[in-house]
N, C-alpha and C. Protein backbone atom coordinates (compact mmCIF):
# COMPACT_ATOMS: atom_id res chain seq x y z
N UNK A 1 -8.97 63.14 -21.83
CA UNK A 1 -7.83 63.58 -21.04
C UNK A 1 -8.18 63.50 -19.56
N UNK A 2 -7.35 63.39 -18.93
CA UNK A 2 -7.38 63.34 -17.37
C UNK A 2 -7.89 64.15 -16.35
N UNK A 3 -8.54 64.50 -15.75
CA UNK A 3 -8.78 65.71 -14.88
C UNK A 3 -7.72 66.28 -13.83
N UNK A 4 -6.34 64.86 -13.74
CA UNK A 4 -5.54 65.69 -12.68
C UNK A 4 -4.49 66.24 -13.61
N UNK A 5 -4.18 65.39 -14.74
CA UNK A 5 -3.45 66.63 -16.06
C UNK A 5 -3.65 67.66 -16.36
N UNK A 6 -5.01 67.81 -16.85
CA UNK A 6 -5.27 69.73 -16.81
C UNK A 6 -4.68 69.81 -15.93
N UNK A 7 -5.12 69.54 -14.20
CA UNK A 7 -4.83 70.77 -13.19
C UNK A 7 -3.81 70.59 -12.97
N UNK A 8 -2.55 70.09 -13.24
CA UNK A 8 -1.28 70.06 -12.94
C UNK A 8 -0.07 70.67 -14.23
N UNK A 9 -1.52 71.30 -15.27
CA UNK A 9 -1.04 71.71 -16.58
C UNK A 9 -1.16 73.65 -16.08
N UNK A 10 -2.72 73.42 -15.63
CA UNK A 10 -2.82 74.64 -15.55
C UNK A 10 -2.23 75.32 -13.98
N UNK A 11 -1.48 74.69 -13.13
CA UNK A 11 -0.89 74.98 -11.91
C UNK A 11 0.64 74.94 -12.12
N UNK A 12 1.43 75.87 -11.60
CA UNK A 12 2.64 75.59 -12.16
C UNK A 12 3.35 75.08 -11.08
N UNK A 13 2.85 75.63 -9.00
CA UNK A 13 3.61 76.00 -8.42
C UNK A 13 3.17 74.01 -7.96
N UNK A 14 4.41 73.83 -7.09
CA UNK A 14 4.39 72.29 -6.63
C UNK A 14 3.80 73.05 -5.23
N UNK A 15 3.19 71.58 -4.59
CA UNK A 15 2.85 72.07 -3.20
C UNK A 15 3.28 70.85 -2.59
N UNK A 16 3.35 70.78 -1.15
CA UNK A 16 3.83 69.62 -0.05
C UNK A 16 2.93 70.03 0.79
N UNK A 17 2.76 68.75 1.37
CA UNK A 17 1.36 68.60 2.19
C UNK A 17 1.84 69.57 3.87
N UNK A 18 0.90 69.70 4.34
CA UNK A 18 1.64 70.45 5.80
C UNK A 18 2.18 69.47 6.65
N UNK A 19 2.96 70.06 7.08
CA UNK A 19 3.50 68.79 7.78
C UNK A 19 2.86 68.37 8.90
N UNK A 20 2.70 67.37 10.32
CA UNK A 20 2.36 66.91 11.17
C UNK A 20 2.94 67.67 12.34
N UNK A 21 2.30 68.00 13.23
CA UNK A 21 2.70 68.30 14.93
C UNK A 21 3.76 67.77 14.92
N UNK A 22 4.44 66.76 15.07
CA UNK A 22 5.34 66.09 15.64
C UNK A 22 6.50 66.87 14.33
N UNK A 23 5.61 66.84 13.44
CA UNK A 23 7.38 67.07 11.65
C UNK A 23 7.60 68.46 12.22
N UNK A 24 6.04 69.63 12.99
CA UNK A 24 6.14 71.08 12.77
C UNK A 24 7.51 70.92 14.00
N UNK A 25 7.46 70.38 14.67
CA UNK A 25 7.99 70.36 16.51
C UNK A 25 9.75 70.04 16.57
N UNK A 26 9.74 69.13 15.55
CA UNK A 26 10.84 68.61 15.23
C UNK A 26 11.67 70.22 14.53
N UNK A 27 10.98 70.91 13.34
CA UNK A 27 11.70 71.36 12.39
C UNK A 27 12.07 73.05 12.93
N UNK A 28 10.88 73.18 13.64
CA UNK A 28 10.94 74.31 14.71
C UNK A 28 11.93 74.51 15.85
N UNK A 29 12.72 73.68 16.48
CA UNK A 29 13.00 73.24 17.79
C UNK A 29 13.90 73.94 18.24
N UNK A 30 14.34 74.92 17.01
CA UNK A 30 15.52 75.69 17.72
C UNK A 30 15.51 77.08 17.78
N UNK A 31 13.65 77.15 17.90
CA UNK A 31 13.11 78.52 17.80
C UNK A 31 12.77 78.34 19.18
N UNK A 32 12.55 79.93 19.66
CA UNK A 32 12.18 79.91 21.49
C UNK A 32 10.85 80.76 20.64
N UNK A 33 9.60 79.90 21.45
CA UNK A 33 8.40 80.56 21.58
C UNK A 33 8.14 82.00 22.26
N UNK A 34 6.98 82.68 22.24
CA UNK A 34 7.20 84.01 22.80
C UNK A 34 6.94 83.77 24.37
N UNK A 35 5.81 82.50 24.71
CA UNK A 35 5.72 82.09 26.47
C UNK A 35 6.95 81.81 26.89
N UNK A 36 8.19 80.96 26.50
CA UNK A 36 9.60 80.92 26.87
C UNK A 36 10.43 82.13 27.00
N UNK A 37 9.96 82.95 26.32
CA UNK A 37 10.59 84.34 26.69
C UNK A 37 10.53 85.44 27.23
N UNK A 38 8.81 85.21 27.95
CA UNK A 38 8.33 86.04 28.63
C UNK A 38 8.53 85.32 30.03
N UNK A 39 8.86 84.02 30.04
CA UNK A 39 8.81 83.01 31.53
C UNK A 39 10.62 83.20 31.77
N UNK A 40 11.59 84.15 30.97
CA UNK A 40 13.00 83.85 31.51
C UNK A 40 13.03 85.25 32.50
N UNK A 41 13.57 84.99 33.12
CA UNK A 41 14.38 85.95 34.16
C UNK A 41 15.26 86.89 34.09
N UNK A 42 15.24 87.31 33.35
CA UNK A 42 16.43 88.84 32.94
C UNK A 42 17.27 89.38 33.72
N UNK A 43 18.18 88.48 34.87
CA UNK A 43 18.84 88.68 35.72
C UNK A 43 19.71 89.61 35.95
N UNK A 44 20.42 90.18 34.34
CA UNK A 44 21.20 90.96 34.44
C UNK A 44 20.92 92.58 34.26
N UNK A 45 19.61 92.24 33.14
CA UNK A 45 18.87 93.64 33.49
C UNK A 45 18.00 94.22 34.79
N UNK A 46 17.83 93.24 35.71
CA UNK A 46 17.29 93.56 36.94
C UNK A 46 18.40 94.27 37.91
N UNK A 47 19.55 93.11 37.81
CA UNK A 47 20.04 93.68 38.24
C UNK A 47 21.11 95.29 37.96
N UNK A 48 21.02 95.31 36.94
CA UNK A 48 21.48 96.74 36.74
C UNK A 48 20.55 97.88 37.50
N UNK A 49 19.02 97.22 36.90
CA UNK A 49 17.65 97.95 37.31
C UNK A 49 18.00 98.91 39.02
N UNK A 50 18.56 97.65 39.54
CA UNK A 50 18.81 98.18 40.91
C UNK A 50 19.77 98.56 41.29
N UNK A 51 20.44 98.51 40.94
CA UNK A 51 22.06 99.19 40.58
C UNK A 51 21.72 100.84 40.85
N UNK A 52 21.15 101.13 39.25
CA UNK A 52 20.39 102.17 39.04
C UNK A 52 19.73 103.03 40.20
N UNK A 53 18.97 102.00 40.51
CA UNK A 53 17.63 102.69 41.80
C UNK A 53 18.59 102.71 43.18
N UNK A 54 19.61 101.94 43.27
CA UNK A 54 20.84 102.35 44.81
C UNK A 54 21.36 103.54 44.30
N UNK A 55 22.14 103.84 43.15
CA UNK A 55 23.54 105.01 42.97
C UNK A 55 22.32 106.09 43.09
N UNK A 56 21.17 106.40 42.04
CA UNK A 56 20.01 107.63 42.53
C UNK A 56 20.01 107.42 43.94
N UNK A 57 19.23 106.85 44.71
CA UNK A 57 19.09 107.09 46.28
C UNK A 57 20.34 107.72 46.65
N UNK A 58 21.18 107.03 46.35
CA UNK A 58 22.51 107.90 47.07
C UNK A 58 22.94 109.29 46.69
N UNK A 59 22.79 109.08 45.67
CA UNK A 59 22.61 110.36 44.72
C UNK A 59 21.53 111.83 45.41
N UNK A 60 20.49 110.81 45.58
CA UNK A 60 19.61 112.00 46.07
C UNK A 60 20.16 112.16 47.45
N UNK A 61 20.43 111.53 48.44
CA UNK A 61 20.40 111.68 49.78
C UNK A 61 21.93 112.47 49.54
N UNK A 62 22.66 112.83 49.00
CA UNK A 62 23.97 113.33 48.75
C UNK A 62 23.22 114.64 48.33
N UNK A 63 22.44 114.84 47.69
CA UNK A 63 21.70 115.86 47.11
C UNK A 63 21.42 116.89 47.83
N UNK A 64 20.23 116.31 48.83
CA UNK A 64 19.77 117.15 49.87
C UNK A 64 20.04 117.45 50.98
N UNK A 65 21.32 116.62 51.09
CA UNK A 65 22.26 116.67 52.10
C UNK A 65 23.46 118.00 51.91
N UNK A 66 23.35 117.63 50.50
CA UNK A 66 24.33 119.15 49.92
C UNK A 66 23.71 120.49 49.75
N UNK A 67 22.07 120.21 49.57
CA UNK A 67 21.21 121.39 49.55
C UNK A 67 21.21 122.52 51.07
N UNK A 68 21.16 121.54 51.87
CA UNK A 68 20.88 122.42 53.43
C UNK A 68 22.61 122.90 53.80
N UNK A 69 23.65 122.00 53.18
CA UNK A 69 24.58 122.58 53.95
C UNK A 69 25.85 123.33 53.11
N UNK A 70 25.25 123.30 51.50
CA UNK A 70 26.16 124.24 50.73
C UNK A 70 25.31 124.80 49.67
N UNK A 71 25.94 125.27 48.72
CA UNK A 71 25.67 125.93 47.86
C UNK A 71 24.12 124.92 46.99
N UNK A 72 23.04 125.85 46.14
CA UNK A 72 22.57 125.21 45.72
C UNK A 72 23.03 124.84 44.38
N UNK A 73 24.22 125.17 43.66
CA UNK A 73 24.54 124.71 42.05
C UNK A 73 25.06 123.04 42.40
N UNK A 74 25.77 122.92 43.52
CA UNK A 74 26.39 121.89 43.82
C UNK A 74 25.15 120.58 44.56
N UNK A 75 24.55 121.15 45.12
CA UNK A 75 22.84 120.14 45.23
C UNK A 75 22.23 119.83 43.91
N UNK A 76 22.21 120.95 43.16
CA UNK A 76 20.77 120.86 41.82
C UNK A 76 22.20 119.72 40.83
N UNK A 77 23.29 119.42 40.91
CA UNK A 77 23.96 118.35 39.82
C UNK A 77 23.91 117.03 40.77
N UNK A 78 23.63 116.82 42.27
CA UNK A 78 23.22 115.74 42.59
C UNK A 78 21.86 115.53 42.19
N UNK A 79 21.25 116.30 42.58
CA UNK A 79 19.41 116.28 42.26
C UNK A 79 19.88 115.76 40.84
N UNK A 80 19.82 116.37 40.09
CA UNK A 80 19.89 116.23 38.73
C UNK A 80 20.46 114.76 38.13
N UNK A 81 21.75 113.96 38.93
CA UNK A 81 21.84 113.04 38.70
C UNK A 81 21.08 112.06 38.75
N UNK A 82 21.13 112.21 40.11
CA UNK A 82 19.87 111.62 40.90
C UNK A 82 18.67 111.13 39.87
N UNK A 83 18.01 111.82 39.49
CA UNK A 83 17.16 112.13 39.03
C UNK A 83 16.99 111.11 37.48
N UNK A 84 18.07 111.26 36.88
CA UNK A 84 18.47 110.51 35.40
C UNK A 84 18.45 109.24 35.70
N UNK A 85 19.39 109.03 37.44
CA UNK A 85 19.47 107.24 37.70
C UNK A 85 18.21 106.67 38.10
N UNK A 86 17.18 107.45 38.47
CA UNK A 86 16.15 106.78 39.59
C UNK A 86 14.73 106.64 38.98
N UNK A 87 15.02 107.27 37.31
CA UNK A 87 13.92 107.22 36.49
C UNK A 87 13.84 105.79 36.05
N UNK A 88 14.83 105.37 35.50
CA UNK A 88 14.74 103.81 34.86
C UNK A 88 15.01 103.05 35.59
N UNK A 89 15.62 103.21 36.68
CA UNK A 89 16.24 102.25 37.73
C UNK A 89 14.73 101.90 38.38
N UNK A 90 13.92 103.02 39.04
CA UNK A 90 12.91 102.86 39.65
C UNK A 90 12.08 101.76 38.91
N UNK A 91 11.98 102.58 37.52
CA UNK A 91 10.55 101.73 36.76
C UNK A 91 11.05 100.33 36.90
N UNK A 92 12.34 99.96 35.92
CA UNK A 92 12.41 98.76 35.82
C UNK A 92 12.64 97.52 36.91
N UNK A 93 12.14 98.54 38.39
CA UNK A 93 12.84 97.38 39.26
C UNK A 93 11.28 97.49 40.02
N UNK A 94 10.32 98.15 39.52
CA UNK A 94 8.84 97.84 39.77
C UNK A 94 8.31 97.07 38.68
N UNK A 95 8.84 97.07 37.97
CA UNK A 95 7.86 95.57 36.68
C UNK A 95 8.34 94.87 37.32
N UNK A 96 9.34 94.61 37.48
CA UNK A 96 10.15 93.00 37.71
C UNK A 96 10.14 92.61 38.89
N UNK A 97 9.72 93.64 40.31
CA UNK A 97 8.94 93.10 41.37
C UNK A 97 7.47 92.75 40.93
N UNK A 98 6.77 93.65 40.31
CA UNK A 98 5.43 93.30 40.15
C UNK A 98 5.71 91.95 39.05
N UNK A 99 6.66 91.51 38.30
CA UNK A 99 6.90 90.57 37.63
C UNK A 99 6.69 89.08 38.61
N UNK A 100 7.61 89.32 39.43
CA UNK A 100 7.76 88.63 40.34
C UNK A 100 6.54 88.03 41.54
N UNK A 101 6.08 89.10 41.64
CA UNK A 101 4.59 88.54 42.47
C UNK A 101 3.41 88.16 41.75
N UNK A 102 3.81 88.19 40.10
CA UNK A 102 2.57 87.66 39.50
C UNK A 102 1.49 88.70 39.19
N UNK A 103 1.40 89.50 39.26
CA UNK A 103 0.26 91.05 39.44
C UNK A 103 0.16 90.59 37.60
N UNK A 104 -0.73 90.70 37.30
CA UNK A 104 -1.39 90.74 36.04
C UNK A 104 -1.45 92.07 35.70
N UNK A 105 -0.93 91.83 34.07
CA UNK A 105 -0.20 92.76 33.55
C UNK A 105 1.23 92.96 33.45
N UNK A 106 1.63 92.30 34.42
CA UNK A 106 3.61 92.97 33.98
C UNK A 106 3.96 91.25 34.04
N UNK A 107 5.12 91.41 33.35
CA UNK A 107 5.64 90.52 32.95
C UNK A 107 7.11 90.46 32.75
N UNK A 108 8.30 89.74 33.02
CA UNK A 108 9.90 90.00 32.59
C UNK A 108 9.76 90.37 31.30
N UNK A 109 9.32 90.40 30.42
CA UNK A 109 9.42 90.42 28.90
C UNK A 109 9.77 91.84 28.45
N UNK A 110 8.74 92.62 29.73
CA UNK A 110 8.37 93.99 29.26
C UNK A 110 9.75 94.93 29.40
N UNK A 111 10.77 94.16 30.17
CA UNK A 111 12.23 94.54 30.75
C UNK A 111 12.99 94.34 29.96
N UNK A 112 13.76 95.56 29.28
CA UNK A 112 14.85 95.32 28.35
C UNK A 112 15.79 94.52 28.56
């Protein structure tokens, strides 16, 4: 008897050879790698980013502007706004400068 009969007796599953660089490149092509997606520009989340980090500033400077010349319940809900906008606004518009100058370690990717 044959030696590739046994093993094609005692194997049930079929196999196909791997394919070639060029077959993987072809069959792949409409996948985005993870370097293509860390190299795009997230334009619209930046710009919200700063959106964010302007309405806080204003927010705050409305804040402490309301602190010295009225009541403090009516300062501590600017503060307080303030405060909610300038947390994410801030961060995300320091990755994506430090994105931007290249600083190792941050990257657009890391930006929702």
């Amino acid at each position: 008897e044959d030696k590739t009969q046994t093993d094609s007796k005692k194997y049930s599953a079929k196999y196909a050879p791997i394919p070639k660089e060029d077959q993987r490149n072809e069959r792949y092509k409409n996948f985005i790698s993870t370097n293509e997606i860390a190299k795009r520009v997230p334009y619209r989340a930046i710009l919200l980013a700063l959106t964010l980090l302007i309405l806080g500033l204003i927010l705050f400077g409305f804040g402490i502007f309301a602190l010295f010349n009225t009541t403090m319940d009516r300062s501590f809900l600017f503060l307080l706004f303030s405060l909610i906008l300038l947390l994410p606004g801030g961060l995300y518009s320091f990755i994506a400068l430090f994105a931007w100058l290249g600083v190792e370690g941050f990257s657009y990717s890391q930006i929702p």
